[in-house]
PDB file of N, CA and C in Angstrom:
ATOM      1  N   UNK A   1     -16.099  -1.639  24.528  1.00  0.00           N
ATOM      2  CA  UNK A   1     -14.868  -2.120  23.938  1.00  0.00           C
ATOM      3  C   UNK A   1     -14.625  -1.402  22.610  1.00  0.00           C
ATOM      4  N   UNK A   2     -13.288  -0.569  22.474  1.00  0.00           N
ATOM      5  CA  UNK A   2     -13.107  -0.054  21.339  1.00  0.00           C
ATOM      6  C   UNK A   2     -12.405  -0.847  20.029  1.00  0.00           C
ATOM      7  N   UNK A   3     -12.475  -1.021  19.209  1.00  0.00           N
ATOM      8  CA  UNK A   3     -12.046  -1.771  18.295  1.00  0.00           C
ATOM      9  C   UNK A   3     -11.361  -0.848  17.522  1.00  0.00           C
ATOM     10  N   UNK A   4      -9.863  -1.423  16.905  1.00  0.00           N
ATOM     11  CA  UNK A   4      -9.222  -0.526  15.952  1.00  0.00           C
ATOM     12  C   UNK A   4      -9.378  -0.773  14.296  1.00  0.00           C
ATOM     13  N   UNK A   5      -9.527   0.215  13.676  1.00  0.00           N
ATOM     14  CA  UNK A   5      -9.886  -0.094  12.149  1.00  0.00           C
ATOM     15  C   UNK A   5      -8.611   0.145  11.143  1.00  0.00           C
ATOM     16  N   UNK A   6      -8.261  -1.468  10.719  1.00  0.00           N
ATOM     17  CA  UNK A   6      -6.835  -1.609   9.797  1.00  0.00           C
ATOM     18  C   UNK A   6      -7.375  -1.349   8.423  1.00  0.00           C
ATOM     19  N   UNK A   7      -5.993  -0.437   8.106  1.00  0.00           N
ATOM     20  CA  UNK A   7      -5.988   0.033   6.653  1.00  0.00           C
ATOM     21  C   UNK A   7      -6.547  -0.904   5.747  1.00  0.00           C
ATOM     22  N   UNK A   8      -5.675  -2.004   5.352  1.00  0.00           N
ATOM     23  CA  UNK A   8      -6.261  -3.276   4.970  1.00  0.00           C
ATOM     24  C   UNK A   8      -6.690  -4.393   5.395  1.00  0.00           C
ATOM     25  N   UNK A   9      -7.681  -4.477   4.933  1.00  0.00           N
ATOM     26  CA  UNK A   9      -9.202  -5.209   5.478  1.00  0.00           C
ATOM     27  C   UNK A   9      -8.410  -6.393   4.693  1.00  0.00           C
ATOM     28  N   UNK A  10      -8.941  -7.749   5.452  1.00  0.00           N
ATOM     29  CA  UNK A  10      -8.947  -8.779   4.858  1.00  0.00           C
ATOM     30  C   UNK A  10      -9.302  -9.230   3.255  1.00  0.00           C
ATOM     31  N   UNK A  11     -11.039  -8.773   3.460  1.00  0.00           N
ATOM     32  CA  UNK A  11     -11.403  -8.810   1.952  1.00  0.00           C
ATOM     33  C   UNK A  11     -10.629  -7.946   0.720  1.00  0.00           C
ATOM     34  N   UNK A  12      -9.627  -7.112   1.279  1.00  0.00           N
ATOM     35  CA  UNK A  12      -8.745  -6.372   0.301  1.00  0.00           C
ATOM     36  C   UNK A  12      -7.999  -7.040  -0.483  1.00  0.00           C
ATOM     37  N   UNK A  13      -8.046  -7.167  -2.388  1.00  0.00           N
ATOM     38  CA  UNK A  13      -6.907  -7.978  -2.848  1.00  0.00           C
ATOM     39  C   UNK A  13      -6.065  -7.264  -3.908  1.00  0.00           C
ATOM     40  N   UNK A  14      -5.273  -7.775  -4.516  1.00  0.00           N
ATOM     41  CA  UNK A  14      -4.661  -6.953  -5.485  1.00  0.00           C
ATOM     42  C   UNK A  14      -5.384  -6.508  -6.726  1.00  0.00           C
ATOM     43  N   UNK A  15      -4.796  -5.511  -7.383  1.00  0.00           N
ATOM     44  CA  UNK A  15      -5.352  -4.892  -8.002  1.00  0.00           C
ATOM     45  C   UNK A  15      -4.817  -5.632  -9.415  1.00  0.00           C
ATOM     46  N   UNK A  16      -4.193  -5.955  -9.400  1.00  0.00           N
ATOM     47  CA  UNK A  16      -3.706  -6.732 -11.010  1.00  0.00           C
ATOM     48  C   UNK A  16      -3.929  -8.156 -10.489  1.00  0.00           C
ATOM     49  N   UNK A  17      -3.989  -8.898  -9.618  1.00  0.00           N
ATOM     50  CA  UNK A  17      -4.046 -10.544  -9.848  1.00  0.00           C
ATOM     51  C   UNK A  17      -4.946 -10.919  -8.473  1.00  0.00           C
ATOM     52  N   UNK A  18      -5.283 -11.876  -7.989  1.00  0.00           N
ATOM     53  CA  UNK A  18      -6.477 -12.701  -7.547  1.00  0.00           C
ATOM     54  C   UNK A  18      -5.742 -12.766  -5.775  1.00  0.00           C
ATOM     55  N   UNK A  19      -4.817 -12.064  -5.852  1.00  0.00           N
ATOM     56  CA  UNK A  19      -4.044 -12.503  -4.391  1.00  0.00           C
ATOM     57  C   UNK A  19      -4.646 -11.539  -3.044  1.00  0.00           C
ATOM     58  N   UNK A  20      -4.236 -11.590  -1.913  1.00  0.00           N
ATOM     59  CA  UNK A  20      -4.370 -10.927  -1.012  1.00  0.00           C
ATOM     60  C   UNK A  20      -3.514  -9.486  -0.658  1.00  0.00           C
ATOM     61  N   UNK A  21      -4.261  -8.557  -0.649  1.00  0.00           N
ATOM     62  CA  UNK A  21      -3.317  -7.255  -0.896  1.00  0.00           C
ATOM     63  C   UNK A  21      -2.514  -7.501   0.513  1.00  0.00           C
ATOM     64  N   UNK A  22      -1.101  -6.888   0.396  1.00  0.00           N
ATOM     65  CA  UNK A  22      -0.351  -6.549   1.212  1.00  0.00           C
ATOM     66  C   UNK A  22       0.400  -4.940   1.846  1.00  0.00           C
ATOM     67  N   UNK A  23      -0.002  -4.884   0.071  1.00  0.00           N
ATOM     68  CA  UNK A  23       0.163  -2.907   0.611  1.00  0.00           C
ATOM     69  C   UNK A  23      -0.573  -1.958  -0.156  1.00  0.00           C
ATOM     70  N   UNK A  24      -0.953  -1.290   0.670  1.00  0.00           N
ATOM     71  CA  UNK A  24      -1.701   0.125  -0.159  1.00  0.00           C
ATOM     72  C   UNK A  24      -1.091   1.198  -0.477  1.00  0.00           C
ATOM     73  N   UNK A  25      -0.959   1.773  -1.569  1.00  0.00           N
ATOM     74  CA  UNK A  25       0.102   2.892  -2.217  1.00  0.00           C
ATOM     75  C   UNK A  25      -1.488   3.835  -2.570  1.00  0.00           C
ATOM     76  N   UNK A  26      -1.177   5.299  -1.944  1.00  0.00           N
ATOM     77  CA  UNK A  26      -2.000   6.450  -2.143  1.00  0.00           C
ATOM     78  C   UNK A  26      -1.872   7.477  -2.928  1.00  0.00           C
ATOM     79  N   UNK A  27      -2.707   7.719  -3.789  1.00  0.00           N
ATOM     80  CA  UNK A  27      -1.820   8.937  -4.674  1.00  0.00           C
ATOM     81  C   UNK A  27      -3.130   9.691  -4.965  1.00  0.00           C
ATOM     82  N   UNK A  28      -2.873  10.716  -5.610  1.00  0.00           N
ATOM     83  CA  UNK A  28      -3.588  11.519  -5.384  1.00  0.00           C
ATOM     84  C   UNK A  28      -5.101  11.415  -6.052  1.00  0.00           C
ATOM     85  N   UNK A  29      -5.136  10.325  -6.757  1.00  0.00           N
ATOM     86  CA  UNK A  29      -6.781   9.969  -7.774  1.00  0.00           C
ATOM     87  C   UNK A  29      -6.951   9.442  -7.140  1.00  0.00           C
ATOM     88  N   UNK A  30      -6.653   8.703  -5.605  1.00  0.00           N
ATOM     89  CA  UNK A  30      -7.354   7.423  -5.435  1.00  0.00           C
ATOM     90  C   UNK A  30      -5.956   6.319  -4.781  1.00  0.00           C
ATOM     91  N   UNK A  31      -6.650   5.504  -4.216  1.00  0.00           N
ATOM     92  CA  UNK A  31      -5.729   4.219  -3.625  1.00  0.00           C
ATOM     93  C   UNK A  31      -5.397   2.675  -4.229  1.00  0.00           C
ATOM     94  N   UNK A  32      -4.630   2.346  -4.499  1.00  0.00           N
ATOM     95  CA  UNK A  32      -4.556   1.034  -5.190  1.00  0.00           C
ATOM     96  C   UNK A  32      -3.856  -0.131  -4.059  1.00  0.00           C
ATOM     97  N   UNK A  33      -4.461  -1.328  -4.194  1.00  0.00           N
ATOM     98  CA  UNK A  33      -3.981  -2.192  -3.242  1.00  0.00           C
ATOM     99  C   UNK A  33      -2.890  -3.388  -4.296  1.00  0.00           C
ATOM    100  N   UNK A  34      -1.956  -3.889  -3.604  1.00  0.00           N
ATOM    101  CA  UNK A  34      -1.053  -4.815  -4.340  1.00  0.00           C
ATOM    102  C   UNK A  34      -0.385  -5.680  -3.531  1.00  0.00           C
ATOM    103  N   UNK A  35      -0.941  -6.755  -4.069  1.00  0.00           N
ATOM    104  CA  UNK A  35       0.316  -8.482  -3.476  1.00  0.00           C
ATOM    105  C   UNK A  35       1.372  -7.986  -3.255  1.00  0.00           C
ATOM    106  N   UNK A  36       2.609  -8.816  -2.712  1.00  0.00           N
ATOM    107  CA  UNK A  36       3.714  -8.349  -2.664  1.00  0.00           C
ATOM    108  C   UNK A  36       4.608  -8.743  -4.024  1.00  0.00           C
ATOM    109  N   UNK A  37       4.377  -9.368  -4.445  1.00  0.00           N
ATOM    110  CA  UNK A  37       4.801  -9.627  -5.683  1.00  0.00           C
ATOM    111  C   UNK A  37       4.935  -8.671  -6.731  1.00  0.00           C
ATOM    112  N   UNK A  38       3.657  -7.825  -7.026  1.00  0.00           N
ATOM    113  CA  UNK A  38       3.331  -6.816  -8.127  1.00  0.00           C
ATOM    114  C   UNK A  38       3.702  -5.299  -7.281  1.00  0.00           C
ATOM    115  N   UNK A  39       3.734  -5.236  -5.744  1.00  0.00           N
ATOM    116  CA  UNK A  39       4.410  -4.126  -5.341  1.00  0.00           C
ATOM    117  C   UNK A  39       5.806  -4.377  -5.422  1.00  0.00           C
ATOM    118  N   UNK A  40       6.695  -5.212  -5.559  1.00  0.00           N
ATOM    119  CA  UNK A  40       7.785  -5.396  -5.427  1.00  0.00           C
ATOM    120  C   UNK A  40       8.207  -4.823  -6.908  1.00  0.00           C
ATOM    121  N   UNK A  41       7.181  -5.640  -8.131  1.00  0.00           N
ATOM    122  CA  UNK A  41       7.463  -5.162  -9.251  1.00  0.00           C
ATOM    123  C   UNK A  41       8.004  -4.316  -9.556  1.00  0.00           C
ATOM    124  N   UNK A  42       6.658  -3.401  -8.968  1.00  0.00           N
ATOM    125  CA  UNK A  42       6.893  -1.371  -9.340  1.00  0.00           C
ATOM    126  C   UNK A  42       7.192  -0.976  -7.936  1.00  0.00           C
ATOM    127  N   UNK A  43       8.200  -1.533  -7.249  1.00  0.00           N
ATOM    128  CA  UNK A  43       8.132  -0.846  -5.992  1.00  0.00           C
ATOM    129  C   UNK A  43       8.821   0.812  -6.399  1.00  0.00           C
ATOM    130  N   UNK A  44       9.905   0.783  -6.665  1.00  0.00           N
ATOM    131  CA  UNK A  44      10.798   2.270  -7.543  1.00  0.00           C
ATOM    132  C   UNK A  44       9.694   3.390  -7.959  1.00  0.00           C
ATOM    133  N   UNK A  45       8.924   2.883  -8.657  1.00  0.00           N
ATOM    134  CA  UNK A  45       7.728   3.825  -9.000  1.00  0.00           C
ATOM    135  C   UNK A  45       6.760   4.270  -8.424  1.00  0.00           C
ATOM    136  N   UNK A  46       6.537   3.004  -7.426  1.00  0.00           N
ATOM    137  CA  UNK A  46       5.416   3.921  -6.337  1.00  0.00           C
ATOM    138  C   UNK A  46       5.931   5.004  -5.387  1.00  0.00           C
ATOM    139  N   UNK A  47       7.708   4.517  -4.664  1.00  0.00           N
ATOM    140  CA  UNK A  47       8.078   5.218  -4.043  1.00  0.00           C
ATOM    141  C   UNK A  47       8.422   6.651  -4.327  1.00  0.00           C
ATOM    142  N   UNK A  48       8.027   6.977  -6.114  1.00  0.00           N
ATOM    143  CA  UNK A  48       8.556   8.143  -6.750  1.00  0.00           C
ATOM    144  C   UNK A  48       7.438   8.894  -6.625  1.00  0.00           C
ATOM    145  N   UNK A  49       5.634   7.873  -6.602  1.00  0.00           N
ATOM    146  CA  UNK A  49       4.825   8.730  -7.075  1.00  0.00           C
ATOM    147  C   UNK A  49       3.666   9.149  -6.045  1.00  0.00           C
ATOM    148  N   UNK A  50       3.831   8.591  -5.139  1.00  0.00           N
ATOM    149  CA  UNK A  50       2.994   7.653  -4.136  1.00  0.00           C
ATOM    150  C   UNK A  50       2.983   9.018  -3.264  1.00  0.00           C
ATOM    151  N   UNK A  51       1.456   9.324  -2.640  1.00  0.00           N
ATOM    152  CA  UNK A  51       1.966  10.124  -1.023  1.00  0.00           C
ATOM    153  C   UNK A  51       1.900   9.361   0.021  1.00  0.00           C
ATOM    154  N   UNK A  52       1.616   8.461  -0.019  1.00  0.00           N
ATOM    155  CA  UNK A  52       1.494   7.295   1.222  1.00  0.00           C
ATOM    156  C   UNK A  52       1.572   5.949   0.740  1.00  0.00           C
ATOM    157  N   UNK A  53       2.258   5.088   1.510  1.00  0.00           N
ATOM    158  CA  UNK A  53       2.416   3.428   1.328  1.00  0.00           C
ATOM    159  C   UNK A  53       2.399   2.404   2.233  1.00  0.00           C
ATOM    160  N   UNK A  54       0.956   2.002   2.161  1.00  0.00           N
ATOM    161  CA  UNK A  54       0.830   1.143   3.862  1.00  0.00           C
ATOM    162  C   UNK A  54       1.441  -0.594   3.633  1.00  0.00           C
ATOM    163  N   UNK A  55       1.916  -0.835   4.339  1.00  0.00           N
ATOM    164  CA  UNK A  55       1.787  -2.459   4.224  1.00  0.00           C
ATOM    165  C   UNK A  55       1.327  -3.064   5.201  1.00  0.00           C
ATOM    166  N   UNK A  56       1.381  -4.367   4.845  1.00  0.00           N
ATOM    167  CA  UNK A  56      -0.219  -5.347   5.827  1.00  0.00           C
ATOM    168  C   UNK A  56      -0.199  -5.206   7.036  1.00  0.00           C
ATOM    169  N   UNK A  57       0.757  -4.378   7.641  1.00  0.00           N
ATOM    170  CA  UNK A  57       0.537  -3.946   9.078  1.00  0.00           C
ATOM    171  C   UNK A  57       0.128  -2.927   9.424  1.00  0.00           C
ATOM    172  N   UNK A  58      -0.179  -2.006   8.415  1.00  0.00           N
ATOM    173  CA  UNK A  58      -0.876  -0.972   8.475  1.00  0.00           C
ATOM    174  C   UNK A  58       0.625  -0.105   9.280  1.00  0.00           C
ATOM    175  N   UNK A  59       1.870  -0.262   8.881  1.00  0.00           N
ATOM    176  CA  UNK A  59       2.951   0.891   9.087  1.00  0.00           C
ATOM    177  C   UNK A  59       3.033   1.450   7.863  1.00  0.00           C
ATOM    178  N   UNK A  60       2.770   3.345   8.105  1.00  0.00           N
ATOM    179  CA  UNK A  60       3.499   3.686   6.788  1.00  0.00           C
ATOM    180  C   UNK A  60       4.814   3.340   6.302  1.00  0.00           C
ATOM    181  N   UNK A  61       4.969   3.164   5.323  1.00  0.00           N
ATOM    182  CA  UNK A  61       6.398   3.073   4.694  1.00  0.00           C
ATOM    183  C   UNK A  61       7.123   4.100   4.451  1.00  0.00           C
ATOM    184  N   UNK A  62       6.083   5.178   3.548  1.00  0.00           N
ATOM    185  CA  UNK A  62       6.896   6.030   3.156  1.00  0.00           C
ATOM    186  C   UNK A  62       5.771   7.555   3.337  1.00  0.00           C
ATOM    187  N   UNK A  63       6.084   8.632   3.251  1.00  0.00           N
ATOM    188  CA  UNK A  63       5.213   9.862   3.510  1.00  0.00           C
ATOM    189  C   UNK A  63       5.131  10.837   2.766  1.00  0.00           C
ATOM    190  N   UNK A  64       4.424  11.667   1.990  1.00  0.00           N
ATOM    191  CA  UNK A  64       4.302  12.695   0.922  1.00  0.00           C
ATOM    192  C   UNK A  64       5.868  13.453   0.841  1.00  0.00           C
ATOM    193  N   UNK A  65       6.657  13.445   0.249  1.00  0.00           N
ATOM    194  CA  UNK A  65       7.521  13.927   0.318  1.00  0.00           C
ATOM    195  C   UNK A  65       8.785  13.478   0.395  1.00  0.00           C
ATOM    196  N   UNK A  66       8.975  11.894   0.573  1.00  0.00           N
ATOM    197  CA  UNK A  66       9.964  11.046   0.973  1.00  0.00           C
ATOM    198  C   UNK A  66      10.463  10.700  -0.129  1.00  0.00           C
ATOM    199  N   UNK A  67      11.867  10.448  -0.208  1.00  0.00           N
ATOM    200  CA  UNK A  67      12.465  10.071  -1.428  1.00  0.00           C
ATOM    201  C   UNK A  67      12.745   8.586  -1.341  1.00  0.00           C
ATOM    202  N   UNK A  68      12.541   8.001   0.285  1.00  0.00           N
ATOM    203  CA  UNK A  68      12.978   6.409   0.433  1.00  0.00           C
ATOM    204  C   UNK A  68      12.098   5.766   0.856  1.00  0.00           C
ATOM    205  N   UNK A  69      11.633   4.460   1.200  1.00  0.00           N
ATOM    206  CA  UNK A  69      11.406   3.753   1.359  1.00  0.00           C
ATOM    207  C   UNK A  69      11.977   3.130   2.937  1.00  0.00           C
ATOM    208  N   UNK A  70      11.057   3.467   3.619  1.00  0.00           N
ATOM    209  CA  UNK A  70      11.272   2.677   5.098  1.00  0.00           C
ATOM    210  C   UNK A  70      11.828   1.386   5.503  1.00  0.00           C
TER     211      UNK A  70
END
């Protein structure tokens, strides 16, 4: 039985507050996970800086090069 491996893991939480991450924004130092709350915050900024942006379904949002938001 093959099992599939999601971007974000359960035990994944935000990176500024105590919550359950919902999306992962990738950039080039490294990955940061964020509630929806604090991605919503800076959503404008991740989509400017970000090469990848998963949310809790593990769909990209957006792709190295994208100017929008899925």
């Amino acid at each position: 039985m093959e099992t599939s491996k999601t971007i974000i893991q359960p035990q994944d939480f935000c990176d500024r507050c105590v919550a359950r991450a919902a999306y992962m924004v990738v950039f080039n130092n490294g990955d940061l996970y964020f509630c929806r709350h604090h991605f919503h915050e800076h959503e404008d900024t991740f989509v400017n800086t970000a090469l990848d942006i998963y949310d809790d379904t593990d769909t990209v949002l957006i792709d190295a090069g994208s100017s929008d938001i899925q």
